[in-house]
C-alpha atoms as a PDB file:
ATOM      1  CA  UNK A   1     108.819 154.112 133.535  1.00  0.00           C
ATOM      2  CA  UNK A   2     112.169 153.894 131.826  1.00  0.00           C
ATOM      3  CA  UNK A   3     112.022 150.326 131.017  1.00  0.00           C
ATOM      4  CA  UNK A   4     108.330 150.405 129.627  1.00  0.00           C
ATOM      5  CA  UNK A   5     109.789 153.255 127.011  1.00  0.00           C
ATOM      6  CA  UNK A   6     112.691 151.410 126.012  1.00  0.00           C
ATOM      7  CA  UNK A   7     110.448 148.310 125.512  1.00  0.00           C
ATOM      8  CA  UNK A   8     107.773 150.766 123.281  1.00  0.00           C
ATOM      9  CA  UNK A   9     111.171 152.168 121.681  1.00  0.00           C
ATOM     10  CA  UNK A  10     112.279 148.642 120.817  1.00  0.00           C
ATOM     11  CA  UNK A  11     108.712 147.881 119.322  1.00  0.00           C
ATOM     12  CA  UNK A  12     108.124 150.849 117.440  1.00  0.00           C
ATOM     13  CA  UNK A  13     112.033 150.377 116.215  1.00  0.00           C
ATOM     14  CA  UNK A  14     110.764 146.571 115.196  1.00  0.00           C
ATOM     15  CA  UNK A  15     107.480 148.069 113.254  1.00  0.00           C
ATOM     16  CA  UNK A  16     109.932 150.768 111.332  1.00  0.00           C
ATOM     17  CA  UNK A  17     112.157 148.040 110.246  1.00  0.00           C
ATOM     18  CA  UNK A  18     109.622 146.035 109.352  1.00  0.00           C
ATOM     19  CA  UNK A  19     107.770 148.491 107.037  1.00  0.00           C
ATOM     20  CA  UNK A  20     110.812 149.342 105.685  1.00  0.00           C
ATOM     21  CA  UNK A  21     111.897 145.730 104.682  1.00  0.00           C
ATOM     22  CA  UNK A  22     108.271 145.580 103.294  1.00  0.00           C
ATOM     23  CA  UNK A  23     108.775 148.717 101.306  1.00  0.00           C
ATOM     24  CA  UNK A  24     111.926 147.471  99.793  1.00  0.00           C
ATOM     25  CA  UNK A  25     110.176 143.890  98.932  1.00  0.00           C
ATOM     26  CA  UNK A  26     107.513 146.016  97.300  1.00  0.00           C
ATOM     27  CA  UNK A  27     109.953 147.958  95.688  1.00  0.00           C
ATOM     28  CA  UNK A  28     111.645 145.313  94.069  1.00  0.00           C
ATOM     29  CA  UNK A  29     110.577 144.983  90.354  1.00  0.00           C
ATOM     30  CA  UNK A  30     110.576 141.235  90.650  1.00  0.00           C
ATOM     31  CA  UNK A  31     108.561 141.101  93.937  1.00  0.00           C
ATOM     32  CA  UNK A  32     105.660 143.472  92.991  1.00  0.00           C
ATOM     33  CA  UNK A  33     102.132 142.407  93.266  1.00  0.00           C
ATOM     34  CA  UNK A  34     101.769 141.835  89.333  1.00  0.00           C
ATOM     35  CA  UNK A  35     105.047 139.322  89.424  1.00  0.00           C
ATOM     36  CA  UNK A  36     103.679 137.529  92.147  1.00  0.00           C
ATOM     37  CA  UNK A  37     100.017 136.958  90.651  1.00  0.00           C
ATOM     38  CA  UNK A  38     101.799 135.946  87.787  1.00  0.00           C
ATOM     39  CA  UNK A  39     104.148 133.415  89.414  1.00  0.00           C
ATOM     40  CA  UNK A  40     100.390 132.388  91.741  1.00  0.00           C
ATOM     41  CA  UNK A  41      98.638 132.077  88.387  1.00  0.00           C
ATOM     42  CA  UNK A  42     101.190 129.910  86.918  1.00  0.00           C
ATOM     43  CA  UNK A  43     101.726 127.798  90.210  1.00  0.00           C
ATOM     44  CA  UNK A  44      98.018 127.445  89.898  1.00  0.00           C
ATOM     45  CA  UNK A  45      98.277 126.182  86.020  1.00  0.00           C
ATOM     46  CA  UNK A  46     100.847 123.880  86.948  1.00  0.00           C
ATOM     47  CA  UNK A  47      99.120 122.047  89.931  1.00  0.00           C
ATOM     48  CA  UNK A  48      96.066 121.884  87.491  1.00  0.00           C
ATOM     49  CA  UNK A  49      97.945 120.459  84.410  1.00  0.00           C
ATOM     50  CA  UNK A  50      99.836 118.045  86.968  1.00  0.00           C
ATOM     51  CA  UNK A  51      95.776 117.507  88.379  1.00  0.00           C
ATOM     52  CA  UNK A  52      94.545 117.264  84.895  1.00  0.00           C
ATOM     53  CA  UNK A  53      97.302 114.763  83.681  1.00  0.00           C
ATOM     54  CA  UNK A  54      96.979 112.570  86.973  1.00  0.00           C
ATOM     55  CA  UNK A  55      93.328 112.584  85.962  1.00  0.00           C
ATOM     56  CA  UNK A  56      93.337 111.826  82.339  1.00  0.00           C
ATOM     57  CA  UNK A  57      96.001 109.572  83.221  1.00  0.00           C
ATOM     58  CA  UNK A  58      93.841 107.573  85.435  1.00  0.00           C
ATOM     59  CA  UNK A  59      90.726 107.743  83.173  1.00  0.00           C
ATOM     60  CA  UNK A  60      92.474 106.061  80.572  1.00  0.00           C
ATOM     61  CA  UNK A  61      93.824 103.627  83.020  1.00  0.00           C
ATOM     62  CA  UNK A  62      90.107 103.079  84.471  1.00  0.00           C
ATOM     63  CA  UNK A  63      89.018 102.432  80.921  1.00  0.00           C
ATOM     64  CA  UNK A  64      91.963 100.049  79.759  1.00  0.00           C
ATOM     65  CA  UNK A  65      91.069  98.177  83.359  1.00  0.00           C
ATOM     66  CA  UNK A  66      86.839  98.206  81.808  1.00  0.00           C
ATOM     67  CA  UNK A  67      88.242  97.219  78.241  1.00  0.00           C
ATOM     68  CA  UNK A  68      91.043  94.505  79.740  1.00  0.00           C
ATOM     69  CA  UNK A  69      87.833  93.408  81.878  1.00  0.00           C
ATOM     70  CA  UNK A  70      85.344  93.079  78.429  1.00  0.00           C
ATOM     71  CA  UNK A  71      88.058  91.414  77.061  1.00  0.00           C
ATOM     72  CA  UNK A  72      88.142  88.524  80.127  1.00  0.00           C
ATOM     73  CA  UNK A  73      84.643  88.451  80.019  1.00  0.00           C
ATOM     74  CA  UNK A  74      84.428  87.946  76.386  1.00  0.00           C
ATOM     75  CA  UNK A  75      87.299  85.064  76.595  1.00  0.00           C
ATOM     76  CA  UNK A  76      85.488  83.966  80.047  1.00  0.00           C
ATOM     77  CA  UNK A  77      81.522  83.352  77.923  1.00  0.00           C
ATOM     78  CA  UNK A  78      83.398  82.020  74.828  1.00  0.00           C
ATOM     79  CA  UNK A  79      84.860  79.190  76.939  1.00  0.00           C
ATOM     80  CA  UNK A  80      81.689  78.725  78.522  1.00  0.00           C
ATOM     81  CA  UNK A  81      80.338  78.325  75.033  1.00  0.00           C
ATOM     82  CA  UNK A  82      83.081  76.076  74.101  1.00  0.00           C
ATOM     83  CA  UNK A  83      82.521  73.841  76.925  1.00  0.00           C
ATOM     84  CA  UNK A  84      78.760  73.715  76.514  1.00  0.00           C
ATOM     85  CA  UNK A  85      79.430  73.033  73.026  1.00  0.00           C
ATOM     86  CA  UNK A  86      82.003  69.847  73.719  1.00  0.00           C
ATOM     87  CA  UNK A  87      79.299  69.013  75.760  1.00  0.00           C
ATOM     88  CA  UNK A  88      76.529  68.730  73.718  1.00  0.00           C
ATOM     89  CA  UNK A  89      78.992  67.172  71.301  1.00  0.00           C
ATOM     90  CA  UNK A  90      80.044  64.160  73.638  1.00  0.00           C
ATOM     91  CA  UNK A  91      76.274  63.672  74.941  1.00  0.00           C
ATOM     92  CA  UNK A  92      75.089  63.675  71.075  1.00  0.00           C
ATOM     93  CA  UNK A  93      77.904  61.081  70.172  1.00  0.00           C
ATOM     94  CA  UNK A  94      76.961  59.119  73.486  1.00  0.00           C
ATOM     95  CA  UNK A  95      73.454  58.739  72.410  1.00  0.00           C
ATOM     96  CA  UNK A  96      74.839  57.768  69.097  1.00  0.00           C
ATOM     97  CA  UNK A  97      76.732  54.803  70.335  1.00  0.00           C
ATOM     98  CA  UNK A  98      73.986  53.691  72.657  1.00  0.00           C
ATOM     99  CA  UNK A  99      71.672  53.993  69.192  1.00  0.00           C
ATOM    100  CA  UNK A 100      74.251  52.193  66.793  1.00  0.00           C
ATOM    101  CA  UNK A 101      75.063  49.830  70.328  1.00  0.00           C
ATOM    102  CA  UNK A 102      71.000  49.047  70.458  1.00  0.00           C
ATOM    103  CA  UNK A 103      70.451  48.234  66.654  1.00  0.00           C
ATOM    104  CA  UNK A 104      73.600  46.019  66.413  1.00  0.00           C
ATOM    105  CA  UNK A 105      71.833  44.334  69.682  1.00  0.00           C
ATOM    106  CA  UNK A 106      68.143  44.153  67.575  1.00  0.00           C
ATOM    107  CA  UNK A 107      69.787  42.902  64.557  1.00  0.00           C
ATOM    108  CA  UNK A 108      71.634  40.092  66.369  1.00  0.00           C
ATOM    109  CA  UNK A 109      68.637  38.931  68.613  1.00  0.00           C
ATOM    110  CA  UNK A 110      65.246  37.310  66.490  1.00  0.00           C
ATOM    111  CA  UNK A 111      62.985  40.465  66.498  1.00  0.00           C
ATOM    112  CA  UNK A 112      65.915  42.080  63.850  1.00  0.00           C
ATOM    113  CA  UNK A 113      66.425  38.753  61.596  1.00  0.00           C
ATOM    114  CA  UNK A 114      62.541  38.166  61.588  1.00  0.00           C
ATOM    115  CA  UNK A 115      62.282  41.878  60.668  1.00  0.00           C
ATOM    116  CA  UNK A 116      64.597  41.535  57.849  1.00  0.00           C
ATOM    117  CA  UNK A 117      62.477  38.088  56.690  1.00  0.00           C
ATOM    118  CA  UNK A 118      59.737  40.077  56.618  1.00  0.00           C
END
């Protein structure tokens, strides 16, 4: 019976001290419950301006990325173009020579000088 009192002694000690430490915390100008909404408000500001920045931050990355992207797809069609271009260029000069190639050909062979007699 002894040793279950001492043990509810001990505890209700415990609880004591530990309303007391509570009452002094509470006490304390710089721990009451305004301070530390304050100091939870501003933690709270802090995480979101750190959010928001992270997230502007990586919007304007995103859209660099889009513009960089535009940019290489822009260069990408204009070579394209270039190349089709070249292209047509060295098929229209081909057909050229085979043209000039074929009347030099007519001209040198009867049909061309009996042409010309004509």
């Amino acid at each position: 019976a002894c040793s279950k009192s001492k043990i509810l002694c001990v505890k209700k000690s415990r609880q004591l001290e530990a309303e007391y430490s509570l009452e002094k915390f509470q006490m304390n100008p710089l721990f009451s419950k305004k301070f530390t909404k304050v100091t939870l408000r501003r933690r709270q500001l802090a995480k979101s301006y750190q959010s928001n920045v992270a997230l502007s931050y990586n919007k304007y990355y995103e859209k660099f990325l889009r513009r960089s992207q535009l940019r290489l797809k822009s260069v990408v069609s204009l070579r394209k173009l270039l190349a089709q271009l070249i292209e047509s260029r060295s098929k229209l000069f081909a057909e050229r020579k085979a043209l000039r190639a074929r009347a030099r050909a007519l001209l040198k062979s009867n049909v061309g000088a009996k042409l010309i007699e004509q």
